[in-house]
N, C-alpha and C. Protein backbone atom coordinates (compact mmCIF):
# COMPACT_ATOMS: atom_id res chain seq x y z
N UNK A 1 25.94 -0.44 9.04
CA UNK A 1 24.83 -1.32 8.73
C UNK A 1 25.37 -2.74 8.62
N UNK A 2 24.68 -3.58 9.15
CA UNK A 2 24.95 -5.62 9.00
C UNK A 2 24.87 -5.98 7.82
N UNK A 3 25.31 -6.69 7.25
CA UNK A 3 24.89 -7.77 5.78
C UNK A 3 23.20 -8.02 6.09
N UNK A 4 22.86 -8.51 7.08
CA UNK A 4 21.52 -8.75 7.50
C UNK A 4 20.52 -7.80 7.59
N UNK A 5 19.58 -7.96 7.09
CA UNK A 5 18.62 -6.53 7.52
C UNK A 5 17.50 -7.25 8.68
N UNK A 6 16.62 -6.33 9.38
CA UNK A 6 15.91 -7.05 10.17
C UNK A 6 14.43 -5.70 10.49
N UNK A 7 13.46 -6.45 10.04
CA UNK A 7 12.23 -5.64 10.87
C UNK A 7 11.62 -5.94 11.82
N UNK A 8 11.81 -4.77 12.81
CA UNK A 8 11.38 -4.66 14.11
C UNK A 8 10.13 -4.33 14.15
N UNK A 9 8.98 -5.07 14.59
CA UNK A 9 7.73 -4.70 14.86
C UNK A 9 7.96 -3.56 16.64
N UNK A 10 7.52 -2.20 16.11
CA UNK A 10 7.59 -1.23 17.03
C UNK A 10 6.54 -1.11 18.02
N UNK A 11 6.18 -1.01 19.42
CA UNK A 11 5.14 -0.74 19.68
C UNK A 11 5.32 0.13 20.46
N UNK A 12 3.68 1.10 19.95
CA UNK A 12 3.97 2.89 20.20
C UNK A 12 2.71 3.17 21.11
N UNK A 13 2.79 4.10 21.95
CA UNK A 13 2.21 4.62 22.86
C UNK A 13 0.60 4.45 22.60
N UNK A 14 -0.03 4.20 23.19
CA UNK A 14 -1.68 4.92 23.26
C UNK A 14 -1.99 6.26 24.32
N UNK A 15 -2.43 6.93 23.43
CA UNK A 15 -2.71 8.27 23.82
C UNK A 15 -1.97 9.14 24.79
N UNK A 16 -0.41 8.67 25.03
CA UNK A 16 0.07 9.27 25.72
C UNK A 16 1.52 9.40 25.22
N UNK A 17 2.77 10.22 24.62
CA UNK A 17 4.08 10.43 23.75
C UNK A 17 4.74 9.99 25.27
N UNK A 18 4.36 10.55 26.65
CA UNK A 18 5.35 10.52 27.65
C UNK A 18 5.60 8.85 27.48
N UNK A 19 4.91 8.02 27.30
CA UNK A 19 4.80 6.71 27.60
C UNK A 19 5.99 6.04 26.50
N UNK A 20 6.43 6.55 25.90
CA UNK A 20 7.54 6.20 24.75
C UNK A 20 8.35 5.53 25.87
N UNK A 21 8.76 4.04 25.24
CA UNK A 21 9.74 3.12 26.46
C UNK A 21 11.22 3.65 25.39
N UNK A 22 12.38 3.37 26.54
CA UNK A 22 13.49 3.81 25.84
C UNK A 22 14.22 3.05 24.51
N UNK A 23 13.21 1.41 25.02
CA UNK A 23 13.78 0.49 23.50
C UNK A 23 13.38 0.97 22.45
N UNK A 24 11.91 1.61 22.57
CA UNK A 24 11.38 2.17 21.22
C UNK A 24 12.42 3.37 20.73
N UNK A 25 12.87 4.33 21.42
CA UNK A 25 13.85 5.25 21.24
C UNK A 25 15.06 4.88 20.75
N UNK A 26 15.67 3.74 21.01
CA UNK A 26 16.81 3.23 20.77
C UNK A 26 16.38 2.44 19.46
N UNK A 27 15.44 2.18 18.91
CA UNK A 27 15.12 1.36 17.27
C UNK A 27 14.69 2.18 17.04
N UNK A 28 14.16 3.09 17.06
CA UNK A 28 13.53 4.33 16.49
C UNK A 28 14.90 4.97 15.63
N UNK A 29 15.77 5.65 16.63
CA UNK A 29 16.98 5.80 16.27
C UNK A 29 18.04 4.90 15.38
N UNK A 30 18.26 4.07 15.18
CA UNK A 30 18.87 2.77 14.26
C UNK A 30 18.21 2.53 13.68
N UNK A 31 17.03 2.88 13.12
CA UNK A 31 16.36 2.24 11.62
C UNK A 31 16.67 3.51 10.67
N UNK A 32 17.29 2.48 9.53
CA UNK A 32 17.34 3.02 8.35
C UNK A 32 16.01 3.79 8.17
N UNK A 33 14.57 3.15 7.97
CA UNK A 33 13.53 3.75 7.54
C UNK A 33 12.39 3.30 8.41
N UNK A 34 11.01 3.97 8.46
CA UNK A 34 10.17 3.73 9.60
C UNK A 34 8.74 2.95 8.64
N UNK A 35 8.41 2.70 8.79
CA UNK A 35 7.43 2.63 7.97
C UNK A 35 6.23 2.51 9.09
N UNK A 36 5.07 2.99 8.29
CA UNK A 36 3.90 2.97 9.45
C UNK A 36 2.66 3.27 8.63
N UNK A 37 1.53 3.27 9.58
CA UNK A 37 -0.03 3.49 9.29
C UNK A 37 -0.63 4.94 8.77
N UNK A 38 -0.14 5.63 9.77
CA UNK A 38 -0.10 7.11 9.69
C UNK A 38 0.79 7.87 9.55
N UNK A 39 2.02 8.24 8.81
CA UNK A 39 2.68 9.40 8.70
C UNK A 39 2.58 10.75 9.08
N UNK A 40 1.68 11.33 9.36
CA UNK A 40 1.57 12.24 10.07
C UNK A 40 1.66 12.16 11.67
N UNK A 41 1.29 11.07 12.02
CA UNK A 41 1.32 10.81 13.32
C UNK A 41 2.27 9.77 13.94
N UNK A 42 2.90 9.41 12.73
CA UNK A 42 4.21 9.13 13.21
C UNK A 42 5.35 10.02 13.43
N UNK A 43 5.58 10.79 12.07
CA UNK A 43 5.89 12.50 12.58
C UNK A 43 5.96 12.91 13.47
N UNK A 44 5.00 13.04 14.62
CA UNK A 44 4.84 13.74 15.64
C UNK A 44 6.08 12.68 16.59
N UNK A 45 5.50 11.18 16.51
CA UNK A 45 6.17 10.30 17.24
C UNK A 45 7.72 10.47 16.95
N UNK A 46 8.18 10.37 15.84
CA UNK A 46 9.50 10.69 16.35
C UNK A 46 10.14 11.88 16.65
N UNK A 47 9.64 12.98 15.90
CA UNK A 47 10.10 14.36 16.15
C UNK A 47 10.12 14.19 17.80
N UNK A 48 8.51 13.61 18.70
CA UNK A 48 9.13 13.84 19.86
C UNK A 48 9.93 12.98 20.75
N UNK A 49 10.87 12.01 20.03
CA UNK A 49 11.92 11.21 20.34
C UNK A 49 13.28 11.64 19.88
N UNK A 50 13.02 12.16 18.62
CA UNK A 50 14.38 13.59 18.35
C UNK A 50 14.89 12.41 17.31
N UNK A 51 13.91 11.70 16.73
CA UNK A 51 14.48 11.07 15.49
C UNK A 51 14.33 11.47 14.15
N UNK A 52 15.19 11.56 12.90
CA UNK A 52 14.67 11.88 11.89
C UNK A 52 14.82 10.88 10.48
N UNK A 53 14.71 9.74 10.88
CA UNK A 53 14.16 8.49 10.23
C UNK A 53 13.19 8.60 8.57
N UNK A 54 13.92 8.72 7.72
CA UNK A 54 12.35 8.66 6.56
C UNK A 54 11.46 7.96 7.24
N UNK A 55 10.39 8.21 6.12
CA UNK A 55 8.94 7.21 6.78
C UNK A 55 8.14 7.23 5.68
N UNK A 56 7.60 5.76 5.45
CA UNK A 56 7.06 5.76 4.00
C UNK A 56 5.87 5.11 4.70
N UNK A 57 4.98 5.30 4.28
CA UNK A 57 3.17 4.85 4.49
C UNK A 57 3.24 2.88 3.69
N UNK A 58 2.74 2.86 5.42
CA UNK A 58 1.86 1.52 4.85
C UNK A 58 0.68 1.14 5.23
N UNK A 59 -0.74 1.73 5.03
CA UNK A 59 -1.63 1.03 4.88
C UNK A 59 -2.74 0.38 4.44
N UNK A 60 -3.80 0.10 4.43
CA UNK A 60 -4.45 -1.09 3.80
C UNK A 60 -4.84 -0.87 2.32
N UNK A 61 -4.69 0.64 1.68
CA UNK A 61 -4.61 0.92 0.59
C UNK A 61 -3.30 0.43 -0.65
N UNK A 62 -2.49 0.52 0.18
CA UNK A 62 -1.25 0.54 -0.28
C UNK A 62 -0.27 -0.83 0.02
N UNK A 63 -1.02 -1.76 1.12
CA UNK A 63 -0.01 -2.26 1.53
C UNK A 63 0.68 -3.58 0.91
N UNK A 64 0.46 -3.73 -0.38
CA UNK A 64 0.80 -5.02 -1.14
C UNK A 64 2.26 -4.24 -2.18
N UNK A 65 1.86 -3.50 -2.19
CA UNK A 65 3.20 -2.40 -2.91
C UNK A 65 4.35 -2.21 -2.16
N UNK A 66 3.57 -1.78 -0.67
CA UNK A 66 4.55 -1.19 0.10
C UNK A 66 5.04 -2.64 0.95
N UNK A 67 4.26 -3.72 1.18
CA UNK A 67 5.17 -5.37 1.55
C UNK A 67 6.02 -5.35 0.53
N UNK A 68 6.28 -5.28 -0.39
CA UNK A 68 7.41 -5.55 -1.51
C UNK A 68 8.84 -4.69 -1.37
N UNK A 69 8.22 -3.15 -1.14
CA UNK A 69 9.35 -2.04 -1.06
C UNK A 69 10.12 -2.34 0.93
N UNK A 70 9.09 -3.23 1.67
CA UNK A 70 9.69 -3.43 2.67
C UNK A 70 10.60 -4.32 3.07
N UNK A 71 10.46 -5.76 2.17
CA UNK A 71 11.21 -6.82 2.10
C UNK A 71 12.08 -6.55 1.29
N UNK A 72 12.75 -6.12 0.49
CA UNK A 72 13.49 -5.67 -0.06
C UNK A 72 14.63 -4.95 0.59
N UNK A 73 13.88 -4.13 1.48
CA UNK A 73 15.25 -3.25 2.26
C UNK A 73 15.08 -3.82 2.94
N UNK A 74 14.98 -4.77 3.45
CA UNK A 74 15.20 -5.77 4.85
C UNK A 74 16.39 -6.78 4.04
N UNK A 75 15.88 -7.24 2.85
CA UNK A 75 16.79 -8.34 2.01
C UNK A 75 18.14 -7.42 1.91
N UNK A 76 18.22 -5.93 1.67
CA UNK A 76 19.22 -4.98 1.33
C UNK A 76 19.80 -4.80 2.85
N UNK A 77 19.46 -5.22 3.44
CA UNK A 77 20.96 -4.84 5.01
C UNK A 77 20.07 -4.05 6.03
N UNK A 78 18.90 -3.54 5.28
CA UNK A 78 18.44 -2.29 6.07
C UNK A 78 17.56 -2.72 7.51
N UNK A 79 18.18 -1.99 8.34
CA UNK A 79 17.39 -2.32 9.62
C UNK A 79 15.72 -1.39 9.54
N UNK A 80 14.32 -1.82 9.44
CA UNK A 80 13.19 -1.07 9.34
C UNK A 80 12.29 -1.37 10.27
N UNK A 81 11.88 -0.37 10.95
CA UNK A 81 10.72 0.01 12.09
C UNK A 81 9.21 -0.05 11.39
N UNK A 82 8.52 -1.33 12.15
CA UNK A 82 7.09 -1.04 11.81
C UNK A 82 6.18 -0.26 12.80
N UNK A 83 5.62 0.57 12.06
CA UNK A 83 5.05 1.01 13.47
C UNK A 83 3.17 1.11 13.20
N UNK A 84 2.49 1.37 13.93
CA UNK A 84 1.35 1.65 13.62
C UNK A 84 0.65 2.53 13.91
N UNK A 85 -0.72 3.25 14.50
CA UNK A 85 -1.02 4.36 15.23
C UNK A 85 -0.67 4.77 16.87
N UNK A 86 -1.35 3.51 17.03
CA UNK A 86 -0.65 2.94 18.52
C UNK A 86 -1.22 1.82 19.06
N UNK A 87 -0.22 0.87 19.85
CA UNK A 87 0.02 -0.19 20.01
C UNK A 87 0.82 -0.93 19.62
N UNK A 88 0.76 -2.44 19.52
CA UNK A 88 1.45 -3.01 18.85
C UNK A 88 1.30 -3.56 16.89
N UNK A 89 2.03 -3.47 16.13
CA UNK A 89 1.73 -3.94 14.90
C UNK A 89 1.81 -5.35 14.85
N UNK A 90 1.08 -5.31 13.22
CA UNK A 90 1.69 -7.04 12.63
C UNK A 90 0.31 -7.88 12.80
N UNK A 91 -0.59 -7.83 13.56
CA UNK A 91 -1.62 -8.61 13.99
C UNK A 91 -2.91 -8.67 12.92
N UNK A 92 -3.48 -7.37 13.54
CA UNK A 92 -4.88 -7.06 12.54
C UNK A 92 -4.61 -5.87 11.64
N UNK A 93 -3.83 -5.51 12.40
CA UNK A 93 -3.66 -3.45 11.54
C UNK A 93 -2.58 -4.02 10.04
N UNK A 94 -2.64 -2.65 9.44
CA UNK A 94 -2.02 -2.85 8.39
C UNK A 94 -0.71 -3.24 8.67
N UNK A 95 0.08 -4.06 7.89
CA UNK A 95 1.35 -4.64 8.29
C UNK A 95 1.47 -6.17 8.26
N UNK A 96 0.57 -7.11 8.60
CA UNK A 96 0.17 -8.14 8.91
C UNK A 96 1.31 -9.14 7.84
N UNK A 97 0.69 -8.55 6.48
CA UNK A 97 1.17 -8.95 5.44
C UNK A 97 2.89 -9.20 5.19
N UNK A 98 2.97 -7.64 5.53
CA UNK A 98 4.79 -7.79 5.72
C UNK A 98 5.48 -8.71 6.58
N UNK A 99 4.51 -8.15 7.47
CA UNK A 99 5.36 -9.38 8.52
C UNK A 99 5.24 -11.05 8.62
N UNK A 100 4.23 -11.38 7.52
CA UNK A 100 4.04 -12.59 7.24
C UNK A 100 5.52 -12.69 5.92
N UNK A 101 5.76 -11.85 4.67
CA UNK A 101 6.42 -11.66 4.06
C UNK A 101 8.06 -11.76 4.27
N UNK A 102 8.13 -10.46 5.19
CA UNK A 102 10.20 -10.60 5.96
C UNK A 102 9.84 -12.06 6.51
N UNK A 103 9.13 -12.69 7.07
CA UNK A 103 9.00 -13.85 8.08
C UNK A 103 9.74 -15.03 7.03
């Protein structure tokens, strides 16, 4: 792990797992922790990339708790994957916040 931590805004397939690009596989794999919208359906996403990454929930219920627990392990060295249901994060979906936050 770097002195530096860094979050990678991930962007994940729509309606299709074959469509996984290999960069996503390769940060998928190197993050300390994943964080995302859906946990269950991120689950699926990495199991079928053959990653086994924790993954802690971030969304719009939660996500002023979970911006805090994310900048933190970014401030701590930790490299962390945002991800969302599918597409890209950070914009409108939950996350926005964090990534205004690590920013």
């Amino acid at each position: 792990m770097s002195d530096r931590g860094r979050l990678v805004l991930c962007a994940t397939p729509i309606g299709n797992l074959a469509d996984v690009s290999e960069r996503l596989r390769t940060t998928l794999a190197q993050a300390d922790v994943v964080y995302a919208e859906d946990t269950r359906r991120t689950a699926i996403l990495l199991a079928h990339v053959g990653v086994s990454a924790p993954i802690r929930s971030l969304f719009v219920g939660n996500e002023e708790l979970r911006t805090e627990e994310l900048v933190k392990a970014v401030l701590d060295g930790k490299i962390v994957a945002l991800v969302t249901d599918a597409g890209m994060p950070g914009i409108s979906d939950p996350g926005a916040a964090a990534v205004r936050r690590a920013r």
